[in-house]
N, C-alpha and C. Protein backbone atom coordinates (compact mmCIF):
# COMPACT_ATOMS: atom_id res chain seq x y z
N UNK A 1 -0.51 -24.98 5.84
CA UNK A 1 0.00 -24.20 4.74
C UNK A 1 -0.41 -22.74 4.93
N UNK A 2 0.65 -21.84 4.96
CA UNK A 2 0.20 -20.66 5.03
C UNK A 2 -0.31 -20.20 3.84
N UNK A 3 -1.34 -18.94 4.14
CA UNK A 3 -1.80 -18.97 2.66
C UNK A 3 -1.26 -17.28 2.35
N UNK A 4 -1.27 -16.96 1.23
CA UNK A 4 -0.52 -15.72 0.24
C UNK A 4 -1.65 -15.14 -0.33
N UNK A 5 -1.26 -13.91 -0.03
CA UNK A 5 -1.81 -12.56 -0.89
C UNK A 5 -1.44 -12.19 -1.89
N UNK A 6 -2.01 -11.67 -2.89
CA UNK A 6 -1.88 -11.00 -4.21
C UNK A 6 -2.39 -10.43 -4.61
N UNK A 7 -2.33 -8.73 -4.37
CA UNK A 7 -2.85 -7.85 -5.03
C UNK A 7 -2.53 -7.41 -6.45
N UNK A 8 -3.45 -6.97 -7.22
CA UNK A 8 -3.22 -6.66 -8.70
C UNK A 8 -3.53 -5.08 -9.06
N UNK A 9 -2.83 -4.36 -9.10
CA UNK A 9 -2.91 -3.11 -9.79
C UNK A 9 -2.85 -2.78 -11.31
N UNK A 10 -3.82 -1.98 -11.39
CA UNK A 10 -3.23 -1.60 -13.05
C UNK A 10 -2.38 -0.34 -12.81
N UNK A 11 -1.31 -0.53 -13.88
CA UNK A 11 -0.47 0.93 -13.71
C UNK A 11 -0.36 1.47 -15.30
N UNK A 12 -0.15 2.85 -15.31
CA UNK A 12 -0.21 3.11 -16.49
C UNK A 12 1.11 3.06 -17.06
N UNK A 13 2.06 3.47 -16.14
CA UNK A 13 3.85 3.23 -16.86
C UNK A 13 4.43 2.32 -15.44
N UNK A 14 4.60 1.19 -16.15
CA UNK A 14 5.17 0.14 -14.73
C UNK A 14 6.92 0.75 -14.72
N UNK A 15 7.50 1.14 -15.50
CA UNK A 15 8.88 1.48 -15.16
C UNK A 15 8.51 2.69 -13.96
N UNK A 16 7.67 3.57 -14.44
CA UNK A 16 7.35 4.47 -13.09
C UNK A 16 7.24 4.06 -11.89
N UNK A 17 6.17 2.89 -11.52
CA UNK A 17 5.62 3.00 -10.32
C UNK A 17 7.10 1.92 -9.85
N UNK A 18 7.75 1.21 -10.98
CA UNK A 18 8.76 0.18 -9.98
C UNK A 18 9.85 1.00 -9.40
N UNK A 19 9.83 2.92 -10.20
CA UNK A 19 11.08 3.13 -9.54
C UNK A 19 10.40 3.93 -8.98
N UNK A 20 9.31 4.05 -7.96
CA UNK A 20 8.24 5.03 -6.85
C UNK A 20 8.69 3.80 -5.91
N UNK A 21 8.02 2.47 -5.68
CA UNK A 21 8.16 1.26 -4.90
C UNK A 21 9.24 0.90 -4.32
N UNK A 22 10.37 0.67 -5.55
CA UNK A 22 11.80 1.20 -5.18
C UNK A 22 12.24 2.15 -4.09
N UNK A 23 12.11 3.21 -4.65
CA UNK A 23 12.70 4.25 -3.50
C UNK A 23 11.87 4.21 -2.56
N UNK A 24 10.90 3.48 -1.98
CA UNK A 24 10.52 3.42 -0.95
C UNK A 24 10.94 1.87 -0.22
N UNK A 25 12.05 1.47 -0.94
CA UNK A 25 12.62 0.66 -0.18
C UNK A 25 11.88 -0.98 -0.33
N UNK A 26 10.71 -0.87 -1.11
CA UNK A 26 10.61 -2.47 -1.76
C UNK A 26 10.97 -2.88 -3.07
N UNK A 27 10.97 -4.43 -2.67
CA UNK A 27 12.03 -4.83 -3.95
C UNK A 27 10.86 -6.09 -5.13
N UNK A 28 11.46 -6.54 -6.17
CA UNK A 28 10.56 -7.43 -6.88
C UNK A 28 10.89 -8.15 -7.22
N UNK A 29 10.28 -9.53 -7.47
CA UNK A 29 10.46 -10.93 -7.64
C UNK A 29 11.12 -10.94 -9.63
N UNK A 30 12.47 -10.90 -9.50
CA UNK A 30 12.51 -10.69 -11.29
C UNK A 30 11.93 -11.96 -11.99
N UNK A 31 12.01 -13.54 -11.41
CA UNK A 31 11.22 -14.36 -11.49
C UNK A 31 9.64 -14.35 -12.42
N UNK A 32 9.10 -13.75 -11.43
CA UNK A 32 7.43 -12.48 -11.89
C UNK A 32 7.72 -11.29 -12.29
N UNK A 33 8.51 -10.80 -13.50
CA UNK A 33 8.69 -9.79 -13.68
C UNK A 33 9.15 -9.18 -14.91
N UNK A 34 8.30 -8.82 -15.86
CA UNK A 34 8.72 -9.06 -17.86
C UNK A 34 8.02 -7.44 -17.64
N UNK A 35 7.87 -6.99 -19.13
CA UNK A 35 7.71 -5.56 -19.15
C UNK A 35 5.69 -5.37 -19.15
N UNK A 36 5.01 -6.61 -18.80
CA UNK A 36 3.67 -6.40 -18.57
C UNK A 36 3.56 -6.39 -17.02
N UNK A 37 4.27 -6.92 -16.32
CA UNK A 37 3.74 -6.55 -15.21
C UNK A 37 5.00 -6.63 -14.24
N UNK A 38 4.97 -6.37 -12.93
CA UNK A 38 6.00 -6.78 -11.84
C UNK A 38 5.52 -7.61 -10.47
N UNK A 39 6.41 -8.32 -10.04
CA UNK A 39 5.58 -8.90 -8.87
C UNK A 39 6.44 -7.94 -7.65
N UNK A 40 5.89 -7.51 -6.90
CA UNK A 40 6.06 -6.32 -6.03
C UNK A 40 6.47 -7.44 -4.37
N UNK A 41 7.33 -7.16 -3.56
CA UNK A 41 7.40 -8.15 -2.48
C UNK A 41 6.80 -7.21 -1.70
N UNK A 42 5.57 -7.73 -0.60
CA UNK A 42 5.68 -6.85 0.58
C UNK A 42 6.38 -7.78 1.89
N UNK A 43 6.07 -9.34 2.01
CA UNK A 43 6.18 -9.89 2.94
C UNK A 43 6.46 -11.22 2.57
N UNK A 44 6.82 -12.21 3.29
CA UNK A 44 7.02 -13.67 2.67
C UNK A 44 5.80 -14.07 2.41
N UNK A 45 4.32 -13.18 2.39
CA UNK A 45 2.83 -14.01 2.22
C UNK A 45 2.21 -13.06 1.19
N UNK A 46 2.72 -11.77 0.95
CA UNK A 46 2.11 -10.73 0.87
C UNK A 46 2.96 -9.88 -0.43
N UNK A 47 1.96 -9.58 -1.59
CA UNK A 47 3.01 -9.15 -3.13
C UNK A 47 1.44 -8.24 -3.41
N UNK A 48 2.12 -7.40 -4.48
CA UNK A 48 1.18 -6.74 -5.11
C UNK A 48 1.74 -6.68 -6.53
N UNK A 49 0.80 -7.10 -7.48
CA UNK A 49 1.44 -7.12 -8.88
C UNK A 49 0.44 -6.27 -9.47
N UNK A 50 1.91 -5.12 -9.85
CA UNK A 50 1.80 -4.13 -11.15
C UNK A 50 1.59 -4.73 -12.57
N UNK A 51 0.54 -4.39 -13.14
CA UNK A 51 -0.01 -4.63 -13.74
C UNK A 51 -0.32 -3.82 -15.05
N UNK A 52 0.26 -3.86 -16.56
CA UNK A 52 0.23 -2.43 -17.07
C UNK A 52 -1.34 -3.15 -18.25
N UNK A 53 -1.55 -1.40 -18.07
CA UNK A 53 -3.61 -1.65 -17.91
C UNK A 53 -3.91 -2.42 -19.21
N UNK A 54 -3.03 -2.54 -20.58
CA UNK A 54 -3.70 -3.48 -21.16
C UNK A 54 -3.57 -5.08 -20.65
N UNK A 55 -2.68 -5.16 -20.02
CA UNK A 55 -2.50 -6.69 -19.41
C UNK A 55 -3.57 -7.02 -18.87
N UNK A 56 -3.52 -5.70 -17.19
CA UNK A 56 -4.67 -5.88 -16.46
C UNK A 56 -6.07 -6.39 -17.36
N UNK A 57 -6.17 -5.53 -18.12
CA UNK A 57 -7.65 -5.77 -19.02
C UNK A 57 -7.91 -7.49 -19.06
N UNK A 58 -6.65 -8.29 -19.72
CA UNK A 58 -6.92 -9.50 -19.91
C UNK A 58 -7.84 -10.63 -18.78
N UNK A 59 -7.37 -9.71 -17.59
CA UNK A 59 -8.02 -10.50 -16.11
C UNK A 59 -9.47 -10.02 -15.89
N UNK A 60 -10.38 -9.54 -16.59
CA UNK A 60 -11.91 -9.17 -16.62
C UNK A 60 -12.12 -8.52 -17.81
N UNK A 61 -13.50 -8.58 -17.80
CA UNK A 61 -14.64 -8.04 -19.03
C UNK A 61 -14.78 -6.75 -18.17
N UNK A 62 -14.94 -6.44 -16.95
CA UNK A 62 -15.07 -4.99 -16.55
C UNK A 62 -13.94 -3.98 -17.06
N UNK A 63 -15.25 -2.79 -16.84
CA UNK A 63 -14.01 -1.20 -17.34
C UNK A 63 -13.00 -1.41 -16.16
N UNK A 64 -11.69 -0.81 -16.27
CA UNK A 64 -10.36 -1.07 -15.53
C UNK A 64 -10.91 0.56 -14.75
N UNK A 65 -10.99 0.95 -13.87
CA UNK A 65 -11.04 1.83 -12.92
C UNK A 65 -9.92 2.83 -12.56
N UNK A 66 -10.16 4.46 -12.76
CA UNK A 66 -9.63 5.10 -12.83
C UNK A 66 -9.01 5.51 -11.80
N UNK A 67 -8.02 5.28 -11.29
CA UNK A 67 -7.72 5.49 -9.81
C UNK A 67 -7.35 6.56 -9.45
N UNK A 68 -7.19 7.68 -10.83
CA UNK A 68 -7.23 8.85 -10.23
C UNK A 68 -8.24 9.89 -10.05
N UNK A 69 -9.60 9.24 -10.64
CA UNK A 69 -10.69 9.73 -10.47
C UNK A 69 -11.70 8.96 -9.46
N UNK A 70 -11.67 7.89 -8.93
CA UNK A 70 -12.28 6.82 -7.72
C UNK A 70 -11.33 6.25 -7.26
N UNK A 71 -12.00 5.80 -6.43
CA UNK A 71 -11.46 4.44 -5.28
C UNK A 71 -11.74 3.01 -5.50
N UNK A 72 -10.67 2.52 -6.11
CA UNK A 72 -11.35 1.16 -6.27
C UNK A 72 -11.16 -0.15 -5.00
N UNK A 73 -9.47 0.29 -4.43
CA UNK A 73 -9.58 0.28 -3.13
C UNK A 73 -8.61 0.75 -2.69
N UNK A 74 -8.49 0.34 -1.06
CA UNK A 74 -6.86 0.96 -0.24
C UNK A 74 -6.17 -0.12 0.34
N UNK A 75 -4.85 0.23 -0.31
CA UNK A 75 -3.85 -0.83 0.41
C UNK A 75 -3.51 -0.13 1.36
N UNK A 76 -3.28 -1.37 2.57
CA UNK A 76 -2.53 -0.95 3.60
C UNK A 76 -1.76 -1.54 4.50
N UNK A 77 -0.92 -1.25 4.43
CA UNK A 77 0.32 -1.69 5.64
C UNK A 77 0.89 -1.49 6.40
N UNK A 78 0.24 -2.87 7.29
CA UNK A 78 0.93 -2.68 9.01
C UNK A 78 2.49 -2.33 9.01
N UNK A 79 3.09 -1.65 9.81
CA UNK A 79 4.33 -1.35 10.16
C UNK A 79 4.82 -1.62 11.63
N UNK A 80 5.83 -1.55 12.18
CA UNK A 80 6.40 -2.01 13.08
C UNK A 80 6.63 -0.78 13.99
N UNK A 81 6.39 0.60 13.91
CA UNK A 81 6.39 1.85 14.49
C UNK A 81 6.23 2.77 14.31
N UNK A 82 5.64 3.55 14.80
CA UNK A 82 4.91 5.34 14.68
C UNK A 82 6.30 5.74 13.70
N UNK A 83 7.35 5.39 13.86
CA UNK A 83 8.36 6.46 13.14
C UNK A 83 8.52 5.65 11.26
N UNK A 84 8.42 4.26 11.96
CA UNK A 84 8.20 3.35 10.03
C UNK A 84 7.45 4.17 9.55
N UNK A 85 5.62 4.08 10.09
CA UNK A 85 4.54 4.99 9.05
C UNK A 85 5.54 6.23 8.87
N UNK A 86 5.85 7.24 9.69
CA UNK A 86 6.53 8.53 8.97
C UNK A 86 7.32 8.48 8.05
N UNK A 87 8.32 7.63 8.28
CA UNK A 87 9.45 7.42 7.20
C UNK A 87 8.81 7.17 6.28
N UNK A 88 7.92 6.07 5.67
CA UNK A 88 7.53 5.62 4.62
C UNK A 88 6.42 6.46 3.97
N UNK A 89 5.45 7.18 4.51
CA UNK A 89 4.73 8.22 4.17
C UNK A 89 5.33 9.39 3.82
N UNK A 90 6.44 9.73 4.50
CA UNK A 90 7.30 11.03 4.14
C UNK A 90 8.23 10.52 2.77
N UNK A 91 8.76 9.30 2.66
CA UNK A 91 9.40 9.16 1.34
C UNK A 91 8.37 8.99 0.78
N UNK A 92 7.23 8.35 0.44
CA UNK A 92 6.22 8.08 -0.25
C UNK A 92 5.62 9.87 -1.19
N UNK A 93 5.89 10.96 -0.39
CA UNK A 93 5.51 12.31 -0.71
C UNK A 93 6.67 12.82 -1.65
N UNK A 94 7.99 12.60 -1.05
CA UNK A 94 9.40 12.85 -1.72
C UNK A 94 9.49 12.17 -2.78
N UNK A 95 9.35 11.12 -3.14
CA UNK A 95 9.76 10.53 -4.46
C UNK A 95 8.33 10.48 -5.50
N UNK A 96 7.09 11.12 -5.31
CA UNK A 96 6.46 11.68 -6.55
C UNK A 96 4.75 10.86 -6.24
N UNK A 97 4.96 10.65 -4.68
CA UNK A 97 3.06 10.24 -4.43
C UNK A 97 2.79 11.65 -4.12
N UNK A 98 1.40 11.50 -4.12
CA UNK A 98 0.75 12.78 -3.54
C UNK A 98 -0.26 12.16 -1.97
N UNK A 99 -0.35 13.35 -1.24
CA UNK A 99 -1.31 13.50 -0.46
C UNK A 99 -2.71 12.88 0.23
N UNK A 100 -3.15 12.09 0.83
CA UNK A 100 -4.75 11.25 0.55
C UNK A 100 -5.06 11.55 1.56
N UNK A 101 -5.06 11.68 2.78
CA UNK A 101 -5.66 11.63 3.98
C UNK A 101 -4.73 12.32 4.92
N UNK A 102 -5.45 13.06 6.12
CA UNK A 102 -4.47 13.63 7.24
C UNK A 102 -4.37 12.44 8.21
N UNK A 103 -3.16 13.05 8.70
CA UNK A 103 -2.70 11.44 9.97
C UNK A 103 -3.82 11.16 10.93
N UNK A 104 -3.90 10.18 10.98
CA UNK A 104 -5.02 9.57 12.29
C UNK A 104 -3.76 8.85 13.15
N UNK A 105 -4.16 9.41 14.45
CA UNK A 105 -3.88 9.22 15.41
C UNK A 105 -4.35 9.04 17.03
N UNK A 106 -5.06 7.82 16.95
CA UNK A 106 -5.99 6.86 18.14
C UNK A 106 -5.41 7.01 19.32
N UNK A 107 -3.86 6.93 19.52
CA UNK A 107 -3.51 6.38 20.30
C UNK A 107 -2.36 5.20 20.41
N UNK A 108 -3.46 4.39 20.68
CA UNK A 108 -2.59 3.00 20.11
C UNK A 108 -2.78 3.06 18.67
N UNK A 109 -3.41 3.50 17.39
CA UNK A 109 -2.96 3.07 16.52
C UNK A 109 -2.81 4.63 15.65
N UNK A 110 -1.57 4.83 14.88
CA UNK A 110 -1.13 5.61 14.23
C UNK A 110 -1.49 5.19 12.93
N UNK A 111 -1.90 5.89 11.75
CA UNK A 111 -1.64 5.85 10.75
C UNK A 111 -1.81 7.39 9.11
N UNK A 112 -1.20 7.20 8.32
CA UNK A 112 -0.78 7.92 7.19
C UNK A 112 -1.02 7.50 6.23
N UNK A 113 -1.53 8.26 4.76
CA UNK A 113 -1.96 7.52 4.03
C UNK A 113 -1.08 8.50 2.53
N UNK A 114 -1.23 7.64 1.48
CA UNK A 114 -0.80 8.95 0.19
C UNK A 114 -1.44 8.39 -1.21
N UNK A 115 -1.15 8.37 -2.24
CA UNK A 115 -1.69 8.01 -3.06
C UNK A 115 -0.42 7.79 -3.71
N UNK A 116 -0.22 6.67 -4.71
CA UNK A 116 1.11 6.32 -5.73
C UNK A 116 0.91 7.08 -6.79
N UNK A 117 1.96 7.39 -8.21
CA UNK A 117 1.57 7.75 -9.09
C UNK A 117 0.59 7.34 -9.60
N UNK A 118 -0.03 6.82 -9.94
CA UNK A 118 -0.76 6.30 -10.70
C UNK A 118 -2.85 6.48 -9.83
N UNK A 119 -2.71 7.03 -8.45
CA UNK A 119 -3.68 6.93 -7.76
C UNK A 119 -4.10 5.91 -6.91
N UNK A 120 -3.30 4.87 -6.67
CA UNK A 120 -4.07 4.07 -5.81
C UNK A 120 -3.98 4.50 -4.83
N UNK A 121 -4.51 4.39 -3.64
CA UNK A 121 -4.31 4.77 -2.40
C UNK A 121 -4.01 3.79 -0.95
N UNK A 122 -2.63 4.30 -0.77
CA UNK A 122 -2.28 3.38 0.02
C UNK A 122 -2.39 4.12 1.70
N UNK A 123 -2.32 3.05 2.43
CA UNK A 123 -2.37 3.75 3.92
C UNK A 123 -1.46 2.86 5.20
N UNK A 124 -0.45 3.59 5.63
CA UNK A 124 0.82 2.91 6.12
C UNK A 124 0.06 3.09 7.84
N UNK A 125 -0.02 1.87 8.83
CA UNK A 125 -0.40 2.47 10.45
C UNK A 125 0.37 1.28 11.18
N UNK A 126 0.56 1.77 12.21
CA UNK A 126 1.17 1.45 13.43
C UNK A 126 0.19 0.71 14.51
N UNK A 127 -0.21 -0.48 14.95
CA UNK A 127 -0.90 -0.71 16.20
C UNK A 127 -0.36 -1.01 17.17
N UNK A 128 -0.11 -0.54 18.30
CA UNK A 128 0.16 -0.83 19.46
C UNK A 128 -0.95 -1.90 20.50
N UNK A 129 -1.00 -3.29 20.01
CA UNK A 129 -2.02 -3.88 20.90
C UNK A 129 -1.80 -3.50 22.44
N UNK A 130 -0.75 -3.73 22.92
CA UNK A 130 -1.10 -3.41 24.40
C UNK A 130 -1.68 -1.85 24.86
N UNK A 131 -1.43 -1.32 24.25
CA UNK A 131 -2.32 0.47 24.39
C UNK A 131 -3.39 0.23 24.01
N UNK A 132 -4.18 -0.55 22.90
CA UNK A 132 -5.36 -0.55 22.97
C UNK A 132 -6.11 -1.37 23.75
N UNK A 133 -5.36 -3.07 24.47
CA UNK A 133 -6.10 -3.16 25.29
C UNK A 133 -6.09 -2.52 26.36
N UNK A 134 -5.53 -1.59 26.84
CA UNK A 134 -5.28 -0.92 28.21
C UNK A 134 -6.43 0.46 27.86
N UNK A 135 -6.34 0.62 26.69
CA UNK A 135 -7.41 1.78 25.97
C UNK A 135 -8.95 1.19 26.58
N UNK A 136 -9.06 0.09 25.80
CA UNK A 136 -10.52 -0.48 26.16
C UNK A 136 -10.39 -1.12 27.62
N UNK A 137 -9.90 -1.52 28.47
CA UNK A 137 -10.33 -1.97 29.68
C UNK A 137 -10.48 -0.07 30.38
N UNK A 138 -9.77 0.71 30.25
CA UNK A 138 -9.95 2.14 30.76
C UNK A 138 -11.52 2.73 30.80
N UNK A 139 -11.83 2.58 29.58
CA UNK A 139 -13.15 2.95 29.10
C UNK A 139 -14.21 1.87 28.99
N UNK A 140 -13.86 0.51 30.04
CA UNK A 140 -14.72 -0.51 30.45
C UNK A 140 -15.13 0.03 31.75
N UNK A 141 -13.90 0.24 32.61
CA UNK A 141 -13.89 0.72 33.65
C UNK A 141 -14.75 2.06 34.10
N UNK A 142 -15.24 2.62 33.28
CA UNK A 142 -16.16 4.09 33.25
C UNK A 142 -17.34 3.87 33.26
């Protein structure tokens, strides 16, 4: 049995962040999907559910975390090529994220990062396994 991911965000206006997610080209389970929260698709294993913060509240006794003042954490997703991370980091800036990190670029692995409305911080990268093993046998070889 394969097993599934589920991330939970709190958002402060879920009509916002579903039409930020949207224009970046993901879609949502209407199934999982009433005006408290959305179920977000990333992958057939892999969802992140928007969560609007009094809902969120119901899932802990902890304070709900300000994501535009900390880090509570970073999503991130693998992509299929140096030009996916651009595309999706460059629409991610165009349709109303901001800024989080400058590009890292290893080599074999590319990646870009931005923040959603709401602050979470996401980070889109590229790995090229065969460049990095050819990376590390290079610098075995030394």
């Amino acid at each position: 049995m394969s097993k599934k991911i589920f991330v939970n965000l709190p958002v402060k206006d879920l009509k916002r962040s579903m039409d930020f997610f949207t224009a970046l080209g993901l879609s949502f389970d209407p199934e999982f999907t009433d005006d408290k929260g959305a179920c977000m698709v990333i992958s057939d294993d892999g969802y992140v559910m928007l969560l609007t913060e009094p809902f969120f509240k119901t899932f802990t006794p902890k304070k709900v975390a300000d994501a535009s003042a900390g880090t509570e954490a970073i999503v991130t997703l693998g992509l299929d090529s140096r030009e996916e991370v651009d595309e999706l980091a460059d629409k991610a800036l165009a349709v109303g994220g901001s800024p989080a990190n400058e590009p890292d670029d290893q080599g074999f692995m590319y990646g870009r990062s931005f923040q959603d409305p709401d602050g979470h911080l996401w980070e889109v990268f590229h790995m090229d396994l065969a460049a990095m093993r050819e990376q590390a046998a290079a610098q075995g070889q030394r």
